[in-house]
N, C-alpha and C. Protein backbone atom coordinates (compact mmCIF):
# COMPACT_ATOMS: atom_id res chain seq x y z
N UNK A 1 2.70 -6.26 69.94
CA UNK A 1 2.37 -4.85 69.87
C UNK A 1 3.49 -4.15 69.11
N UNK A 2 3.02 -3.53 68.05
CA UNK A 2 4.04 -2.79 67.12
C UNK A 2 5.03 -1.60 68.17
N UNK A 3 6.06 -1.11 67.69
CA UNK A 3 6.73 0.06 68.26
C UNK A 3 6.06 1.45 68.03
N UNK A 4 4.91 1.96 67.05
CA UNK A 4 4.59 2.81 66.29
C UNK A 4 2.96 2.65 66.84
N UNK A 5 2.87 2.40 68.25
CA UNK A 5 1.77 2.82 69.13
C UNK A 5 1.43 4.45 69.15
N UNK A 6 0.06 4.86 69.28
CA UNK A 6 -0.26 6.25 69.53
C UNK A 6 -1.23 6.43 70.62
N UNK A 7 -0.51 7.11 71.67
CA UNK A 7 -1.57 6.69 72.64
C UNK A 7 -2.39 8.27 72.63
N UNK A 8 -3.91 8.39 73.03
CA UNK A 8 -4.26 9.41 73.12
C UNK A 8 -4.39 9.65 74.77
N UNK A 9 -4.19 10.93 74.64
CA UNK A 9 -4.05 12.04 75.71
C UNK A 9 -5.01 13.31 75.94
N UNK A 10 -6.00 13.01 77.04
CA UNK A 10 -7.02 14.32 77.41
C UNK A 10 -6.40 15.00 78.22
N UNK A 11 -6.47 16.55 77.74
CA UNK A 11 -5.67 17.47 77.95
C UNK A 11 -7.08 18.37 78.32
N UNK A 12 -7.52 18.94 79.85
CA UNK A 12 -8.26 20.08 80.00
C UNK A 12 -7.69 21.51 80.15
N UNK A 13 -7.86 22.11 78.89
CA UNK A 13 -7.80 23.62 78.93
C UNK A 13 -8.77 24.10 79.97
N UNK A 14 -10.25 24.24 79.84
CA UNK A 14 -10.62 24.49 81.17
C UNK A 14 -11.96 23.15 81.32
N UNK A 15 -12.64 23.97 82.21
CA UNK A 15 -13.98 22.89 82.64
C UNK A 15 -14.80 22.39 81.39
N UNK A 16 -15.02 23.36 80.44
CA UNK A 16 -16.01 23.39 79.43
C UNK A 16 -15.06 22.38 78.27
N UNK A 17 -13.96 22.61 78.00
CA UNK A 17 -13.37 22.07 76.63
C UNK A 17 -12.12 20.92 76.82
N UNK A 18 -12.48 19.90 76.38
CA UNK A 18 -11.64 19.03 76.34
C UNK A 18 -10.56 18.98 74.84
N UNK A 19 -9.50 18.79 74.90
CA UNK A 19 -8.84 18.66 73.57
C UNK A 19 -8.24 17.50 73.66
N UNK A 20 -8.02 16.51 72.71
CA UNK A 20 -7.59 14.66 72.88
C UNK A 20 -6.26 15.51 71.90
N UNK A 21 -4.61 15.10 72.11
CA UNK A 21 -3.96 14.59 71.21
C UNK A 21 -3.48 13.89 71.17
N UNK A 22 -2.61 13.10 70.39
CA UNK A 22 -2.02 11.93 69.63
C UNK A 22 -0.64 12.06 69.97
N UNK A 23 0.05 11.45 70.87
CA UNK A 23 1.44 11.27 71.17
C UNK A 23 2.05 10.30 71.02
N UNK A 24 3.46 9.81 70.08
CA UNK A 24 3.94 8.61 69.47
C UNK A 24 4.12 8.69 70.88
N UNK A 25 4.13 6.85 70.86
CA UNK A 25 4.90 5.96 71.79
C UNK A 25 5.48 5.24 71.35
N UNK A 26 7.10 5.12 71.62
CA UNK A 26 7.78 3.81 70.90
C UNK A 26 9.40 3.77 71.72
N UNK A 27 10.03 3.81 70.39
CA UNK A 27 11.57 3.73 70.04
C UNK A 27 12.39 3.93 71.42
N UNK A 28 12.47 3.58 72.57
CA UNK A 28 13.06 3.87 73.44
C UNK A 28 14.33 4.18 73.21
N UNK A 29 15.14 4.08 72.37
CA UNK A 29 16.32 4.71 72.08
C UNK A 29 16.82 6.12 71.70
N UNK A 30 15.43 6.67 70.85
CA UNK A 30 15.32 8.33 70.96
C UNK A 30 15.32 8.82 73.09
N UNK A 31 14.55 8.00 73.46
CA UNK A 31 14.97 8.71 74.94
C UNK A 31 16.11 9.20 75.99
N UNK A 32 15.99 10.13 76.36
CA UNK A 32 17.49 10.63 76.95
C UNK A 32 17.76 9.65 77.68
N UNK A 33 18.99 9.20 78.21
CA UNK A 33 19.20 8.73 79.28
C UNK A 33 19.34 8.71 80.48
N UNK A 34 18.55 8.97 81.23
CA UNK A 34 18.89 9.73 82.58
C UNK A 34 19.55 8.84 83.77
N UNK A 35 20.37 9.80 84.89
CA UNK A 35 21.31 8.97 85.09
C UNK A 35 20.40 8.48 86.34
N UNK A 36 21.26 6.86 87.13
CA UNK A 36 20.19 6.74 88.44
C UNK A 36 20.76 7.48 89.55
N UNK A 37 20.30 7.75 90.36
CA UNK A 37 20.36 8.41 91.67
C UNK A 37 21.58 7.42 92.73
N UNK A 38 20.68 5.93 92.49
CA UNK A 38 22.37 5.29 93.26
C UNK A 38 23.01 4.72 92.77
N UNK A 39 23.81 4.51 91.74
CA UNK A 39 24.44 4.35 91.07
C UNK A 39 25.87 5.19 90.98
N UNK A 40 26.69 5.15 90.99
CA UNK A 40 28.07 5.57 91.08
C UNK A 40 28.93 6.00 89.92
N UNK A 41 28.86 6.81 89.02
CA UNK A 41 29.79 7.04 87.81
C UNK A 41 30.89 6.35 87.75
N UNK A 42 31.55 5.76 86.57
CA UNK A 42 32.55 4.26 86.48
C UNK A 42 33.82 5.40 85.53
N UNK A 43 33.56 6.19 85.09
CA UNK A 43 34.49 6.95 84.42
C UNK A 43 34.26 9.04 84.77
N UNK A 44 34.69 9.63 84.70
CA UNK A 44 34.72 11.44 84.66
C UNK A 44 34.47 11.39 86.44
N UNK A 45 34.04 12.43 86.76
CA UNK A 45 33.54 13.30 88.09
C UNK A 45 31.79 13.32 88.11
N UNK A 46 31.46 12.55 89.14
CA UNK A 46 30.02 12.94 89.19
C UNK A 46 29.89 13.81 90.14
N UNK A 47 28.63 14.99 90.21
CA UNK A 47 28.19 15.61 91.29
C UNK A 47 27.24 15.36 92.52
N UNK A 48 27.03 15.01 93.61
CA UNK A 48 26.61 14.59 94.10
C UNK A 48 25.73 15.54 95.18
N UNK A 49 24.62 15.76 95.24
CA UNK A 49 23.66 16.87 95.36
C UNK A 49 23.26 16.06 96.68
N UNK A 50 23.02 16.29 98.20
CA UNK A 50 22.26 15.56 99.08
C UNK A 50 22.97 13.93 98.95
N UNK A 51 23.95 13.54 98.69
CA UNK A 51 24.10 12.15 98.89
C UNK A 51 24.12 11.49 97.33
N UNK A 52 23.25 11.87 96.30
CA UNK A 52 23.06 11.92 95.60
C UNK A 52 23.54 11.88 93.88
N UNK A 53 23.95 11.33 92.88
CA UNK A 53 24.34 11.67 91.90
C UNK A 53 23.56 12.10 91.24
N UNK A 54 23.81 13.66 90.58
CA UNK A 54 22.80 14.67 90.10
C UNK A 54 23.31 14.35 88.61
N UNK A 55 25.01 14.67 88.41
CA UNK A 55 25.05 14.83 86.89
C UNK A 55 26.98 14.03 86.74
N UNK A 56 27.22 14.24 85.35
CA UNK A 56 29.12 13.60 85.63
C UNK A 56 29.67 14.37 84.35
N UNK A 57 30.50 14.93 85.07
CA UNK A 57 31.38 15.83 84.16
C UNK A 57 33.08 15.31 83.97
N UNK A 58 33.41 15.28 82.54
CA UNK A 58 34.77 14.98 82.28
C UNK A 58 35.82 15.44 82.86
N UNK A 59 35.88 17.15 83.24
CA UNK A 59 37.19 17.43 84.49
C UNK A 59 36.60 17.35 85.37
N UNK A 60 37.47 17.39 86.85
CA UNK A 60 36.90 17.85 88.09
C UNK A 60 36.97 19.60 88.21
N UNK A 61 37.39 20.00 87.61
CA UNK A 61 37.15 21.94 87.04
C UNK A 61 35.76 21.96 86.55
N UNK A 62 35.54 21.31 86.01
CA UNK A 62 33.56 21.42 85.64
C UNK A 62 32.97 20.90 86.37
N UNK A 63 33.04 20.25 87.21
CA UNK A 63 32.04 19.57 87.99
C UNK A 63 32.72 20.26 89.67
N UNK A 64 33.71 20.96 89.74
CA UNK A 64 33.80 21.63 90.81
C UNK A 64 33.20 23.24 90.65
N UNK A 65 33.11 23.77 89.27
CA UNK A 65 32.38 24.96 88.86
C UNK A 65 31.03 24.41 89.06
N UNK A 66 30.64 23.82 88.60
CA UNK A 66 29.31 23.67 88.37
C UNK A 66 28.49 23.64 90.11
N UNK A 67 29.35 22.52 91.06
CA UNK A 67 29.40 22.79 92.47
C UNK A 67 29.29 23.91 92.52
N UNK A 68 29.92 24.85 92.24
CA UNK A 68 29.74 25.84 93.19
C UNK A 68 29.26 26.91 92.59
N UNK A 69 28.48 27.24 91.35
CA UNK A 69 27.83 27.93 91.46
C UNK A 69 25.82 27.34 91.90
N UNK A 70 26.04 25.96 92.17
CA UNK A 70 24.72 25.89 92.81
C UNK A 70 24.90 26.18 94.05
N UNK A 71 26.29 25.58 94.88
CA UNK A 71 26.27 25.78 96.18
C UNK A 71 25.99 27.78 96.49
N UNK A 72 26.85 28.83 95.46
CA UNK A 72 25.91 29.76 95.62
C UNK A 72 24.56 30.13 95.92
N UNK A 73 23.65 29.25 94.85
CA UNK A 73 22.31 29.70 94.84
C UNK A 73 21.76 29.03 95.93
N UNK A 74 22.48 27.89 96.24
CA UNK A 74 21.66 27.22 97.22
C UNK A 74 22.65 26.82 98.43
N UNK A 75 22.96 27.64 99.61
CA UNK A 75 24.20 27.46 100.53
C UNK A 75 23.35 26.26 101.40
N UNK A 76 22.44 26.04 101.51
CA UNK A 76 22.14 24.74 102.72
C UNK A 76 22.54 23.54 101.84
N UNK A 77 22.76 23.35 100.70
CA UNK A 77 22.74 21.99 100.39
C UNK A 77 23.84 21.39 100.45
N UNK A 78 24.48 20.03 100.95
CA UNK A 78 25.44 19.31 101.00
C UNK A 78 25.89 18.75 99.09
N UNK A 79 26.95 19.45 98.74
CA UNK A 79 27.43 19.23 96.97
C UNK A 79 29.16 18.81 97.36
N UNK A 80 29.18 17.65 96.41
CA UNK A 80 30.29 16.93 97.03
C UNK A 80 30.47 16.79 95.19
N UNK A 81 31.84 16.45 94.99
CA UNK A 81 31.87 15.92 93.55
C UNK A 81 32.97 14.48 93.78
N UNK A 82 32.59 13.89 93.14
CA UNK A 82 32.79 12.55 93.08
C UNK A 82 33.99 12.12 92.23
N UNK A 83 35.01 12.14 92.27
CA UNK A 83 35.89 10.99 91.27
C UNK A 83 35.93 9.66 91.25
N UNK A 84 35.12 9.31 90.08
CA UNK A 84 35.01 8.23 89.54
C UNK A 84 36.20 6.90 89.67
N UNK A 85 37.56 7.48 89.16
CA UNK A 85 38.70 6.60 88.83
C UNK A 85 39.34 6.02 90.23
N UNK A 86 39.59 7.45 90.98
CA UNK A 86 40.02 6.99 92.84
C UNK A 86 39.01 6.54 93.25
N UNK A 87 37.80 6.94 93.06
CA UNK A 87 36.72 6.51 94.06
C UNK A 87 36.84 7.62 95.48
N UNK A 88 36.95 8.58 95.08
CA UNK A 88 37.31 9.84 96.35
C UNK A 88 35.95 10.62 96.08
N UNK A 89 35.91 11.70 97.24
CA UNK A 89 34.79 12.60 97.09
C UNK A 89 36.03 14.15 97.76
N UNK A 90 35.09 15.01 97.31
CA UNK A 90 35.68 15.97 97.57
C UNK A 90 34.40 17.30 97.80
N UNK A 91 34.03 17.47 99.28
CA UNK A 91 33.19 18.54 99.31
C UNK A 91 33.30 20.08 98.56
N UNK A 92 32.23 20.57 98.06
CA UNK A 92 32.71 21.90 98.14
C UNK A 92 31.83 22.93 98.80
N UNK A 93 32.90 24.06 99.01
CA UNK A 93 32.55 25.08 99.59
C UNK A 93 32.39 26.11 99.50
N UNK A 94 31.70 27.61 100.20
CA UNK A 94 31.80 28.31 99.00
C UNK A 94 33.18 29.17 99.61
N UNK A 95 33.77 29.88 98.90
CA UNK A 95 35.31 30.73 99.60
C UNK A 95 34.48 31.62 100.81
N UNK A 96 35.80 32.01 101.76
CA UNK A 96 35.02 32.50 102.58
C UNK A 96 35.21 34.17 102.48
């Protein structure tokens, strides 16, 4: 099977009209990489959302900002950021 597959796709606008389009399928290397959930960052600061690795940032100043302006929007959630190199975690909180 070639890389330069096109698969079609029915798309209902409503009950009455169907529209088919044409979406490449291929090159898996154009795809982002997304990171896994258990998996552990090997280099920077990951964030860790619920237990979780959400994202990994090069300082722990960005990935402790970034903590905490979700822990703002969202105060129930457990956000911990992760250093990679010690292998430490470090909760955050919001000031009181």
């Amino acid at each position: 099977m070639s890389d330069d597959v096109k698969t079609p796709i029915t798309l209902k606008a409503n009950r009455l009209k169907n529209t088919t389009i044409e979406q490449h399928v291929g090159d898996d290397e154009n795809r982002p990489k997304n990171l896994k959930a258990n998996v552990l960052p090997t280099e920077g600061y990951g964030l860790e959302i619920d237990g979780r690795v959400k994202s990994q940032y090069g300082t722990v100043e960005a990935a402790a900002n970034a903590g905490l302006e979700l822990k703002r929007k969202y105060p129930f959630i457990q956000i911990v950021v992760f250093n990679a190199k010690e292998r430490t975690r470090t909760v955050v909180e919001l000031p009181a």
